[in-house]
Protein backbone atom coordinates (compact mmCIF):
# COMPACT_ATOMS: atom_id res chain seq x y z
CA UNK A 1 157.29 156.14 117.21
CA UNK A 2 157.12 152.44 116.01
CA UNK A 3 158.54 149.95 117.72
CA UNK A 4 161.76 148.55 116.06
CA UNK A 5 163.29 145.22 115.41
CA UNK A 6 166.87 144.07 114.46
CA UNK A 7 167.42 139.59 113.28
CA UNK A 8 164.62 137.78 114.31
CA UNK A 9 167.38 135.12 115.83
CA UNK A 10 166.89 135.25 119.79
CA UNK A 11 163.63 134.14 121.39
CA UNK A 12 162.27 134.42 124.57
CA UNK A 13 161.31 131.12 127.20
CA UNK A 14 159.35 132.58 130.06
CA UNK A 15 155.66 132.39 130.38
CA UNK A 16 154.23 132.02 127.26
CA UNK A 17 150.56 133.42 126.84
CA UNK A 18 148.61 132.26 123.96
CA UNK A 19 145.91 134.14 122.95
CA UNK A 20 143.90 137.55 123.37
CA UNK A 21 140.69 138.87 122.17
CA UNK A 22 140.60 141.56 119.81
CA UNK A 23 137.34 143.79 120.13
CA UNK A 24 135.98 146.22 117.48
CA UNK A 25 133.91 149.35 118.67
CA UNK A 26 132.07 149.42 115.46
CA UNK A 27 130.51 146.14 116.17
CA UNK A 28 130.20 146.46 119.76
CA UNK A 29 131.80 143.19 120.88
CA UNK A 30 132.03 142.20 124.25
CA UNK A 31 131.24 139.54 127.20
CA UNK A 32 128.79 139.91 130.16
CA UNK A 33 128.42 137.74 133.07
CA UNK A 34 125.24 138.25 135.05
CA UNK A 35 126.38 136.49 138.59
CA UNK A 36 123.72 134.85 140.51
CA UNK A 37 125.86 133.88 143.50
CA UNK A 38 126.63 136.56 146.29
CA UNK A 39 129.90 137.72 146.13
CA UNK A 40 132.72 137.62 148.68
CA UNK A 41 133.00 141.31 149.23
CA UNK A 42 131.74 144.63 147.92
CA UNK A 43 134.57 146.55 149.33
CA UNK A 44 137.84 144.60 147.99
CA UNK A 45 138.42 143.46 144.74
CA UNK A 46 141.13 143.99 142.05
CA UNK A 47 140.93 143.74 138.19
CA UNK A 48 144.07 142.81 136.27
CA UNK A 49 144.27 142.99 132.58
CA UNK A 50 146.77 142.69 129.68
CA UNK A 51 145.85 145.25 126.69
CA UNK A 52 147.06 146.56 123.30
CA UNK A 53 144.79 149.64 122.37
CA UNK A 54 143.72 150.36 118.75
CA UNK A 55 141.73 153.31 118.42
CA UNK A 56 142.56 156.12 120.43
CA UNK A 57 140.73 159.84 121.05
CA UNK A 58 137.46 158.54 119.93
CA UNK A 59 135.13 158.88 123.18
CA UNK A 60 135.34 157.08 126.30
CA UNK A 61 136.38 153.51 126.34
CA UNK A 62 136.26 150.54 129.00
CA UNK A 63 137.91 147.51 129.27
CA UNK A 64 135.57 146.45 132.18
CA UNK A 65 132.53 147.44 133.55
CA UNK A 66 130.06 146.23 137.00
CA UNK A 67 126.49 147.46 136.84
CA UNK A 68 123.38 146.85 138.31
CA UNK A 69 120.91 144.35 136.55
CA UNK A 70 118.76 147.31 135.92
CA UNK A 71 121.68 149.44 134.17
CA UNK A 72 121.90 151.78 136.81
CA UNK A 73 125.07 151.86 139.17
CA UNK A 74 128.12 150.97 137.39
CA UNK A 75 131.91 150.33 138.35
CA UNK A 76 134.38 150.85 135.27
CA UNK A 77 137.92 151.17 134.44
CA UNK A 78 139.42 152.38 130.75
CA UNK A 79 140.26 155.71 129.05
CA UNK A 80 138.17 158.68 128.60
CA UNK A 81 138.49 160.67 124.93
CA UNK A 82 141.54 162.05 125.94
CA UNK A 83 143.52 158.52 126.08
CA UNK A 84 144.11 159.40 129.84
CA UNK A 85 143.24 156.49 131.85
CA UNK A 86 139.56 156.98 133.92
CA UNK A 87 138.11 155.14 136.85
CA UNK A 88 134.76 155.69 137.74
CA UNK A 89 131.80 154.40 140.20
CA UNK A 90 128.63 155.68 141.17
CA UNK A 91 126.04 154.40 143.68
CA UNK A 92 122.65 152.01 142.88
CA UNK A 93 120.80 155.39 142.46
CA UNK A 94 123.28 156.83 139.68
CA UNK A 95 123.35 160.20 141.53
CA UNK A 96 126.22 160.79 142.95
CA UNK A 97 130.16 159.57 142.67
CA UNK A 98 131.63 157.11 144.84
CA UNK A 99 135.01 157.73 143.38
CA UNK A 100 136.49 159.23 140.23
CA UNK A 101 139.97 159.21 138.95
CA UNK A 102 141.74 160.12 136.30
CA UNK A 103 145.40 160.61 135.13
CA UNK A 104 147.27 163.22 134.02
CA UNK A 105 149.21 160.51 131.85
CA UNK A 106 148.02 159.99 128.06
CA UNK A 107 147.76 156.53 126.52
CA UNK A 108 148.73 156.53 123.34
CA UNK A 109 150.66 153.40 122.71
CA UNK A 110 149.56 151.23 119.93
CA UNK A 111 152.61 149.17 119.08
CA UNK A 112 153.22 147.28 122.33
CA UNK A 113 151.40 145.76 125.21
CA UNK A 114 150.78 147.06 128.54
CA UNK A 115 149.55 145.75 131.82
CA UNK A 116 146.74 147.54 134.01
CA UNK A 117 145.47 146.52 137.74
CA UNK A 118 142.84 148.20 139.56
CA UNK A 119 142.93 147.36 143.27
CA UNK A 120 140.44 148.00 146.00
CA UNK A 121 139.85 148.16 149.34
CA UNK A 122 137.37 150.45 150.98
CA UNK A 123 138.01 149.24 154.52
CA UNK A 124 141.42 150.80 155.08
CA UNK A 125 141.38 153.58 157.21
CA UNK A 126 144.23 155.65 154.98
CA UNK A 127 142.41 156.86 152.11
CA UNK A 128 145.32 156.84 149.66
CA UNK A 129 145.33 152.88 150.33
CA UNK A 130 141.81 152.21 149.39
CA UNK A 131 142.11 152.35 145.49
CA UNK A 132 145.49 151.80 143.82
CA UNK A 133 145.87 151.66 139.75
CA UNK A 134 149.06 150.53 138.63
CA UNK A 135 150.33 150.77 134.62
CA UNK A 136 153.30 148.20 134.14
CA UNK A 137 154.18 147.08 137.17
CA UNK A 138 154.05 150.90 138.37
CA UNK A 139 151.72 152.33 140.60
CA UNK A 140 150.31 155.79 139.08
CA UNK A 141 150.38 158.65 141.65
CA UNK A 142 150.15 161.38 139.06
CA UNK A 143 146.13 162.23 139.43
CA UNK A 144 144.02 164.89 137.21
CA UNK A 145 141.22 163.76 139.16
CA UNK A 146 141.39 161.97 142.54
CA UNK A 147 138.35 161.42 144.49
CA UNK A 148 138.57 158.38 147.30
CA UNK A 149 135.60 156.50 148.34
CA UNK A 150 134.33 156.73 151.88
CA UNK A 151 135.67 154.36 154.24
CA UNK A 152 133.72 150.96 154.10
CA UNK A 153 131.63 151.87 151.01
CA UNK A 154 130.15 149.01 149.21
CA UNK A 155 131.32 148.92 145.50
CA UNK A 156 130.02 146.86 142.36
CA UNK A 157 126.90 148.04 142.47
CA UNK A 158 124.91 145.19 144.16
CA UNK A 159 125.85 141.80 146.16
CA UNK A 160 124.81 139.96 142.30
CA UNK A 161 126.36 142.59 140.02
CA UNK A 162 126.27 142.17 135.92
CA UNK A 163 129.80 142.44 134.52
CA UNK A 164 131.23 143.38 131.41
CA UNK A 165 134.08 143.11 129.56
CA UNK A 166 135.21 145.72 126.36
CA UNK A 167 132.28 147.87 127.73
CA UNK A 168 131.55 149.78 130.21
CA UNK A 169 127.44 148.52 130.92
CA UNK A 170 124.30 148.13 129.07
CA UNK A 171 123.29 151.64 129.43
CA UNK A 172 122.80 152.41 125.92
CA UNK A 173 124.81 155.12 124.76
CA UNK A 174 126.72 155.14 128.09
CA UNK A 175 128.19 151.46 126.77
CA UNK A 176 131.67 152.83 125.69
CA UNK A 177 132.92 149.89 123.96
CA UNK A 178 136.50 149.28 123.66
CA UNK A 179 139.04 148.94 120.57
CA UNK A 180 141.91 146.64 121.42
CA UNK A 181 143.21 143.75 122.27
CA UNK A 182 142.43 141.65 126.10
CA UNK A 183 144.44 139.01 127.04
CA UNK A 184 144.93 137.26 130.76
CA UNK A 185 141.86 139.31 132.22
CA UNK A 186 141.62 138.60 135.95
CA UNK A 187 139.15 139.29 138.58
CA UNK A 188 139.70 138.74 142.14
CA UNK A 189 136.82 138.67 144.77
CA UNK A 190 137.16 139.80 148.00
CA UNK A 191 141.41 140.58 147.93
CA UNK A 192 143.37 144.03 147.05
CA UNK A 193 146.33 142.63 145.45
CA UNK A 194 149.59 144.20 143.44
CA UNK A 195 150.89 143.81 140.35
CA UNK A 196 153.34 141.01 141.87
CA UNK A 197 150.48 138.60 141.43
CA UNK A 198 150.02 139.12 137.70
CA UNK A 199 153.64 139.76 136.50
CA UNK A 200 157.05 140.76 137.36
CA UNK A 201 159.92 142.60 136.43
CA UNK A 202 162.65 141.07 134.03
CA UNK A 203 165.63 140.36 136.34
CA UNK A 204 167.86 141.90 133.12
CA UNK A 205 165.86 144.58 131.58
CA UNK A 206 163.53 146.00 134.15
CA UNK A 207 160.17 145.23 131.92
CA UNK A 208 157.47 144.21 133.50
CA UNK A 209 155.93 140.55 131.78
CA UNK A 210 153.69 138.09 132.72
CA UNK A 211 153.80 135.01 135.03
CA UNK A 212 151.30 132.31 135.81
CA UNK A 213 148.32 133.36 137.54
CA UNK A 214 146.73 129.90 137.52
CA UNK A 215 147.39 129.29 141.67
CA UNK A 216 145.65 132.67 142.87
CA UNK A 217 142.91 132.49 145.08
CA UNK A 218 139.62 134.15 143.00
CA UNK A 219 136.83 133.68 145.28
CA UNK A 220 133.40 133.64 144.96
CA UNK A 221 132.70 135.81 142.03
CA UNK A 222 136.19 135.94 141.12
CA UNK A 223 137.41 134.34 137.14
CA UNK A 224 140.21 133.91 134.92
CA UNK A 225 139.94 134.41 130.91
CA UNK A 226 142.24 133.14 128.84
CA UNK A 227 140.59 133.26 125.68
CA UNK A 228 142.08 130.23 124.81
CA UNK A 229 138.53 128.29 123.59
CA UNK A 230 137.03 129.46 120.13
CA UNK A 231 133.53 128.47 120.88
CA UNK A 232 131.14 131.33 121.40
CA UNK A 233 128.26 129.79 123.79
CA UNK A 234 128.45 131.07 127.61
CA UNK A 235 130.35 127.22 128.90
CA UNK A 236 133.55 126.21 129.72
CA UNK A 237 134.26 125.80 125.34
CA UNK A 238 133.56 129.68 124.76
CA UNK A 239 136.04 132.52 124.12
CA UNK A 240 134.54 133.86 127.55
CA UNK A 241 135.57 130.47 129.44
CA UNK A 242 136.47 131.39 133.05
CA UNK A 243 139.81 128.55 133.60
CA UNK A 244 139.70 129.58 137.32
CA UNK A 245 137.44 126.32 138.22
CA UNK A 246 134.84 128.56 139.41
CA UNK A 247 132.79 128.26 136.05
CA UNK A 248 132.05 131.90 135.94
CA UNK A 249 131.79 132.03 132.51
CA UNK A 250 130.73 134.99 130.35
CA UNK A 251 128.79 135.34 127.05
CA UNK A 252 130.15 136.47 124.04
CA UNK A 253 128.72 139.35 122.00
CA UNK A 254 129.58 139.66 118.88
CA UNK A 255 132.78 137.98 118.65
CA UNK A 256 133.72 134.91 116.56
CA UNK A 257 136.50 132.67 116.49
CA UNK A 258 138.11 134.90 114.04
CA UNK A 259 138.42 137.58 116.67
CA UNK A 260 140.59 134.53 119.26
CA UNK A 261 143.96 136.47 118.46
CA UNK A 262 147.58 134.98 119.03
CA UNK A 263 148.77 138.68 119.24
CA UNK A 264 149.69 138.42 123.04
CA UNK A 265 152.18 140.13 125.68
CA UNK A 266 154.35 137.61 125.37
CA UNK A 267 154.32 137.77 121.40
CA UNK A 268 153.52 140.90 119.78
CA UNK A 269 152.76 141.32 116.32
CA UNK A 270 152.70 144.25 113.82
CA UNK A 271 149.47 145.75 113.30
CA UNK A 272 149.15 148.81 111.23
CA UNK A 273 149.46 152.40 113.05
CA UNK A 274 146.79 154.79 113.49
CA UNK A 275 148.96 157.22 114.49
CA UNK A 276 150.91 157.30 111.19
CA UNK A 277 148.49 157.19 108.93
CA UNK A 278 146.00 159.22 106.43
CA UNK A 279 143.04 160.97 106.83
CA UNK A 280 141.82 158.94 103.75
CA UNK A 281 141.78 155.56 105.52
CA UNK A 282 139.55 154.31 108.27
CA UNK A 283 141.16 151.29 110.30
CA UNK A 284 139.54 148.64 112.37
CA UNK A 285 139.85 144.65 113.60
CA UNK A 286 142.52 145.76 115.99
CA UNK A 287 144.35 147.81 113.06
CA UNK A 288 144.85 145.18 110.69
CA UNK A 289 142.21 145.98 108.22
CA UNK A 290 142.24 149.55 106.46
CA UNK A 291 139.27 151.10 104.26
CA UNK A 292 139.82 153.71 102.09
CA UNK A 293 137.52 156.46 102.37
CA UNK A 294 134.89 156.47 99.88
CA UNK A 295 135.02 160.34 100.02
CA UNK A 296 138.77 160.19 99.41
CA UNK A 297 139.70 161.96 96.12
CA UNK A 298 143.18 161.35 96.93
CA UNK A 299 145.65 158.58 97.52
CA UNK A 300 145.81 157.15 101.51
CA UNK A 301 149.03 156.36 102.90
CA UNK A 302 149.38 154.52 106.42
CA UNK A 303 152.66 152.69 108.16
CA UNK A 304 152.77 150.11 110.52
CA UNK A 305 153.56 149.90 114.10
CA UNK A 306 156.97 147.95 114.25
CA UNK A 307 159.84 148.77 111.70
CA UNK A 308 162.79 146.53 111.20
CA UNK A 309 167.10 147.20 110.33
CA UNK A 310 167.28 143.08 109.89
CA UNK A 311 166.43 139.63 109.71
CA UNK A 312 164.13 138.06 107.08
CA UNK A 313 159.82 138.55 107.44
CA UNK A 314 157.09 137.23 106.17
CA UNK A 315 152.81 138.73 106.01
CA UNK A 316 150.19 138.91 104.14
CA UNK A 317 147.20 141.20 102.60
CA UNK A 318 144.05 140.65 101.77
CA UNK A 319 143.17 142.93 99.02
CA UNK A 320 139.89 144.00 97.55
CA UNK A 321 140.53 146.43 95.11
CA UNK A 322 138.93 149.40 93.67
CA UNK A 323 141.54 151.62 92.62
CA UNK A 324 145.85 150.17 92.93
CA UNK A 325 147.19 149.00 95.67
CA UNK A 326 150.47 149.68 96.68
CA UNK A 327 152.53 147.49 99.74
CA UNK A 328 155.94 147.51 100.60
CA UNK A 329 158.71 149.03 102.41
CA UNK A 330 160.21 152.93 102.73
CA UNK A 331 162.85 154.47 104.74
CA UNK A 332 161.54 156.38 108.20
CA UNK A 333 162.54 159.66 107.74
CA UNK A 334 159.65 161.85 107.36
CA UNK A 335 156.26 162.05 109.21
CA UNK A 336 154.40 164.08 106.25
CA UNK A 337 151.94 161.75 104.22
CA UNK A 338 151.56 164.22 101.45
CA UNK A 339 155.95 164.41 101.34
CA UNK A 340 157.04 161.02 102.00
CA UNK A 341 160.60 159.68 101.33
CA UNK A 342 161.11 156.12 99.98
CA UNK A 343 164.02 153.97 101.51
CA UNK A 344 166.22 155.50 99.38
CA UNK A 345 165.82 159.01 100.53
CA UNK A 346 163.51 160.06 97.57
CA UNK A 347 160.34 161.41 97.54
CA UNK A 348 157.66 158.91 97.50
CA UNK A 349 155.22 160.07 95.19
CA UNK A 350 151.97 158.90 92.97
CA UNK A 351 151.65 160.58 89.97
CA UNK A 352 147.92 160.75 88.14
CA UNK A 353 149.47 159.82 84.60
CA UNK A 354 148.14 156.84 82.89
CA UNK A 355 149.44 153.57 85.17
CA UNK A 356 150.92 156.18 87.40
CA UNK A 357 154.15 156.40 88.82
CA UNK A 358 154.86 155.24 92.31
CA UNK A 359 158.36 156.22 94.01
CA UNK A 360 159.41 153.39 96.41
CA UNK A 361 159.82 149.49 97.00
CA UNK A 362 156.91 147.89 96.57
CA UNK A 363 154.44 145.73 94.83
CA UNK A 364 151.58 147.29 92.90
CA UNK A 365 147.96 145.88 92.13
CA UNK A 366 146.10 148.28 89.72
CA UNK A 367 142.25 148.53 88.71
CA UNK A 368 142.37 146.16 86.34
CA UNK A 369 144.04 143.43 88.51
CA UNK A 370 147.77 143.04 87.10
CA UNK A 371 150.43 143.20 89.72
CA UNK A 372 153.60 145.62 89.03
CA UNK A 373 156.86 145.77 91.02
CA UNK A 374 157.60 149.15 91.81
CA UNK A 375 161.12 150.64 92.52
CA UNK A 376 162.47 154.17 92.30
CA UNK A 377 159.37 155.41 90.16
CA UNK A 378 160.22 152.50 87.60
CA UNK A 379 156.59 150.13 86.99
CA UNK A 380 157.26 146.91 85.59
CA UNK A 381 154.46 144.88 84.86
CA UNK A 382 154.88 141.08 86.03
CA UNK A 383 152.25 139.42 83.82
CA UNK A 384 150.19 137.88 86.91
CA UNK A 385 146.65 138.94 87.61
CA UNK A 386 145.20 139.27 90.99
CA UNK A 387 141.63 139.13 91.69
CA UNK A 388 139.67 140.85 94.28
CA UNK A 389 140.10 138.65 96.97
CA UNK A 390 143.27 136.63 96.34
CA UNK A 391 146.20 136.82 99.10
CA UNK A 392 149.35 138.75 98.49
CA UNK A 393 152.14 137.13 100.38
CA UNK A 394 155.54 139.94 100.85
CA UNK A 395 158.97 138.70 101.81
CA UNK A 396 161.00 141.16 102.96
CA UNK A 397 164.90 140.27 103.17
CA UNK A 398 166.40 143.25 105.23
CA UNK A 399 170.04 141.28 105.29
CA UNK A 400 169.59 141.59 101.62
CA UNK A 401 167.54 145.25 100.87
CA UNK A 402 164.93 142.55 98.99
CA UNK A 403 161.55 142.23 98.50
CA UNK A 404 159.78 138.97 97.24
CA UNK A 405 156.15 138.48 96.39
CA UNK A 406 153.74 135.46 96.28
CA UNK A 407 150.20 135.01 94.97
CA UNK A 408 147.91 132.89 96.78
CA UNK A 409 151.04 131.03 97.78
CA UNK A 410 153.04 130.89 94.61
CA UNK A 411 155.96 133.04 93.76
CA UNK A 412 155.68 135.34 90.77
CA UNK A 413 157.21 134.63 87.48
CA UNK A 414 161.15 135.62 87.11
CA UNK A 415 161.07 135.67 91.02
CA UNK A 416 163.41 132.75 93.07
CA UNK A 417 163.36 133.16 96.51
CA UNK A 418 165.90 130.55 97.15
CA UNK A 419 168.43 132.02 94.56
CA UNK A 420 167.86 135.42 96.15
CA UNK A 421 166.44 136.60 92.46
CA UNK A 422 164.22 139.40 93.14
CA UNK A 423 162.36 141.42 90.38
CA UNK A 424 163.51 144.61 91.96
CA UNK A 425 167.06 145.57 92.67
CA UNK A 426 168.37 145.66 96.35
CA UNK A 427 167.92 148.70 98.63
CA UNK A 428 170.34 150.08 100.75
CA UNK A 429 170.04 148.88 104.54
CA UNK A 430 170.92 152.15 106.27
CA UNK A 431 167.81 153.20 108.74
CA UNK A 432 164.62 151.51 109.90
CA UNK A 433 162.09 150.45 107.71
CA UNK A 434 158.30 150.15 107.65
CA UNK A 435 155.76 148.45 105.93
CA UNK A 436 153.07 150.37 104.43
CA UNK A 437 150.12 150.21 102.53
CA UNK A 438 148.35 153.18 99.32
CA UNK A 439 145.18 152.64 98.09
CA UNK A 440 144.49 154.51 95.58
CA UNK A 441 146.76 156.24 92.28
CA UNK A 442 146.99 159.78 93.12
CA UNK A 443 144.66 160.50 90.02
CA UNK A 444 140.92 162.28 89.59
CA UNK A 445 138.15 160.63 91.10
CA UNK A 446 137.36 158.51 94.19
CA UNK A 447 139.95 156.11 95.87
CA UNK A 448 138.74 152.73 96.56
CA UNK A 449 140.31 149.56 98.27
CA UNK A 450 139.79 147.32 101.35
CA UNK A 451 143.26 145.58 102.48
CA UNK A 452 143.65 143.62 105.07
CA UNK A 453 146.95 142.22 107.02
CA UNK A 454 148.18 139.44 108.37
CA UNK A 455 151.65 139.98 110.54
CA UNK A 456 150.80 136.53 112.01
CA UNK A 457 147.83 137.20 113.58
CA UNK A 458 144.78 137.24 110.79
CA UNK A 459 141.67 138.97 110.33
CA UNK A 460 139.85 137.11 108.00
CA UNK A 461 139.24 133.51 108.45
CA UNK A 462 142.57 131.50 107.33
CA UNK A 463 141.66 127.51 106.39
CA UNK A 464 145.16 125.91 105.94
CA UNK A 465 146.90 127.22 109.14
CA UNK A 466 150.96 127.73 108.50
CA UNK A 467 153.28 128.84 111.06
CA UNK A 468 156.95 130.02 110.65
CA UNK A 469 159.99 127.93 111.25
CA UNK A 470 159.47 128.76 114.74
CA UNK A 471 156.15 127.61 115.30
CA UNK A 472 154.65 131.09 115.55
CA UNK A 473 151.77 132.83 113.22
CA UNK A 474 148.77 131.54 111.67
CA UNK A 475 149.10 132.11 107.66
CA UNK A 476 146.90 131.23 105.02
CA UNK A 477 149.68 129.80 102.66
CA UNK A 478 153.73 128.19 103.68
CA UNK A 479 156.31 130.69 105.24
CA UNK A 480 159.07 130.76 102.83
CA UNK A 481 161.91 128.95 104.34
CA UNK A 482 164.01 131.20 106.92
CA UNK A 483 161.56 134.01 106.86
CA UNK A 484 159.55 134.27 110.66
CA UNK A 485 155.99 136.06 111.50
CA UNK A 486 156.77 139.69 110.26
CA UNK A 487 157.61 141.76 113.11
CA UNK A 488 157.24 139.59 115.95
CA UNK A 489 158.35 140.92 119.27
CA UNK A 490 159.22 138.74 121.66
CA UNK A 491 160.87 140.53 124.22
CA UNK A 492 162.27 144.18 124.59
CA UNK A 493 164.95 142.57 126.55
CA UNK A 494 166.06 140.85 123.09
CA UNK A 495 166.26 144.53 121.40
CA UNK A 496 168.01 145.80 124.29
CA UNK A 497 170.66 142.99 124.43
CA UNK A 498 171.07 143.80 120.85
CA UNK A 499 171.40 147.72 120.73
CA UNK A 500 174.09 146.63 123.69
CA UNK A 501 175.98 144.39 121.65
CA UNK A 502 176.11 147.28 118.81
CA UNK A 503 177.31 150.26 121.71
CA UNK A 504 179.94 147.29 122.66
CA UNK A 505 181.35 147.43 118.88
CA UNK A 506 180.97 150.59 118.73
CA UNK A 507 183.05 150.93 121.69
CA UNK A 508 185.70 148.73 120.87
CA UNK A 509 186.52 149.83 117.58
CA UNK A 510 187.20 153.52 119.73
């Protein structure tokens, strides 16, 4: 179920994180910090972490990992293949199991951010008090697996351990990297603290959000990333800069400054969604780029993660093409990707016959390079070329039903923005809408294409920098004028307030 917005009016003005990290299994990012210095305590720590998964069922994954310098005891904390959160230690020898846990509660969230805190302390004499996991503010008492450490048992692995983070260790095969976003990762040395410290509950909705965790007491091995740097060396200018003023500052593997994401828990941008997508497409760089299969001998079809009813939005694509193209907007109304409905309630469809015809709103680049607008299976070329490469900038005017359309920055021909002239008539507003993305015509042979989106938050390297009239994205051409980062979340309080104000109509027209 995708998140959903209504006008993109009301902002939030609490704590206002900046930037995450988003890491890639299939290139094995991550940071490691080998500490030198003896840590405050083996028996009480707590890990606190802000995360936005992207790949689910696919194998065990860790957010954060302590091992021996040698690779052989290990501390971690993630998800095992079955998206149910896993918590796992073993001893210096790696033969036998300090403590194990694992919940009976799936994970499968990839629209919104969520907050995780592992907390120990061996020393208390209760068992059920010496490890506590919390999701949201919540602790988790549901278990599938529950085993408690001893009493006083020494965790981390060694006094000097090697930790990781968006792994699990350096064991090889046993590294279980992680696909996601990481922002406001905190590790505390030598303290078993709650969720309190990292975040509290909205006085008006009940959601748990972030607050400044700047004052805390880290200790010895303790650190704070922010990911705010973009440098990648292991010093206080990396994206693994510990702000605690410690200096424990961890080396970056793998990542670049493309990777430095402003997709944050405090503003949460579309990606696209795994979980409603095709078999056809492979998706990666925390969902935003898509890959149709080369195997594919038929048309992929994938949605994203937040729908809208209103307000005016603004992204853009990326597209290397090998067969069309097709992005734009349908109705949510049916889950099958072989028996789609467009926003109008008709089937969305791609026909193999010549051009092909494509049932929906949306703008179509073909083989050749020409961009079409698409509407209720009508094609209609616009006499503009696209080459592999070039950015596709969408407008989507849901006070309106219209869609708008810019190459590298400039609006198609017969398009005005500004006068509200479209080259496709207006939809009807009457459900939620997505944006999606179909490589490929629905025709013999292979499907081709490479597209990849930018909801405000890019994957590819962006050299002019352009924010909305809010101050929020990070596009490669100008925002048009009263159109905001597509699908940018900034508080489920907002949507709340809104739905409200809608049951209050509602109830006084009774």
């Amino acid at each position: 179920m995708p998140l959903i917005l209504g006008t993109n009016s009301i902002k939030d003005t609490g704590f206002d994180v900046a930037n995450s990290l988003r890491f890639n299994d299939g290139s094995s990012d991550n940071l490691t910090k080998n500490f030198s210095g003896t840590q405050d305590s083996r028996r009480k720590f707590t890990v606190s972490s802000w995360i936005k998964r992207s790949k689910l069922s696919d194998g065990d994954q860790r957010i954060w990992g302590s091992s021996e310098g040698s690779g052989e005891g290990y501390n971690s904390f993630g998800w095992n293949g079955s998206d149910k959160l896993k918590v796992l230690s073993g001893n210096t020898s790696n033969s036998g199991t300090q403590l194990n846990f694992e919940s009976n509660q799936v994970f499968r969230d990839v629209s919104a951010w969520s907050h995780l805190v592992y907390a120990v302390d061996t020393t208390q004499g209760t068992e059920s008090n010496r490890v506590k996991i919390y999701h949201n503010g919540t602790q988790i008492t549901s278990w599938g697996t529950a085993t408690y450490p001893s009493q006083n048992t020494d965790l981390l692995t060694s006094t000097t351990p090697q930790m990781t983070i968006g792994m699990r260790d350096l064991r090889g095969t046993d590294a279980n990297f992680y696909s996601g976003y990481i922002s406001e990762f905190v590790f505390i040395d030598n303290q078993q603290l709650t969720p309190t410290s990292f975040g509290e509950f909205d006085e008006d909705s009940g959601i748990f959000k972030p607050i400044d965790v700047s004052g805390l007491t880290f200790g010895t091995n303790g650190f704070y990333l922010e990911t705010k740097q973009s440098g990648t060396s292991q010093n206080s200018s990396g994206l693994g800069a510990d702000t605690s003023g410690n200096d424990n500052h961890f080396a970056v593997n793998n990542l670049t400054a493309i990777d430095q994401s402003t997709d944050t828990c405090t503003n949460n941008f579309a990606t696209m969604n795994p979980l409603d997508g095709s078999q056809y497409q492979t998706l990666s760089e925390g969902n935003l780029k898509i890959v149709n299969s080369s195997a594919a001998s038929s048309f992929g079809l994938t949605k994203g993660s937040i729908g809208v009813t209103k307000g005016k939005w603004y992204w853009e694509v990326k597209y290397t093409y090998g067969n069309a193209g097709h992005f734009g907007f349908f109705k949510v109304s049916n889950t099958a990707i072989t028996n789609e409905e467009d926003i109008n309630g008709n089937l969305f469809t791609v026909a193999g016959q010549g051009n092909g015809v494509f049932t929906g709103i949306a703008f179509r680049i073909d083989a050749s390079g020409n961009i079409k607008h698409v509407f209720n299976g009508d094609v209609a070329d616009t006499n503009v070329d696209f080459s592999s490469g070039d950015t596709l900038g969408l407008a989507f005017d849901g006070d309106s039903g219209k869609l708008y359309a810019f190459k590298n920055g400039a609006e198609l021909t017969g398009q005005n923005i500004g006068a509200g002239t479209s080259l496709m008539s207006a939809v009807t507003m009457d459900d939620i809408f997505l944006p999606f993305v179909s490589n490929g015509d629905g025709g013999s042979g292979t499907k081709t294409g490479t597209s990849e989106f930018n909801f405000g938050s890019p994957p590819f390297a962006i050299s002019s920098g352009n924010t909305d009239g809010d101050g929020y994205g990070n596009f490669e051409y100008a925002v048009p004028s009263g159109y905001y980062s597509t699908f940018k979340l900034y508080y489920m309080l907002k949507m709340i307030q809104h739905l409200l104000l809608m049951v209050i109509q509602i109830y006084n027209q009774i």
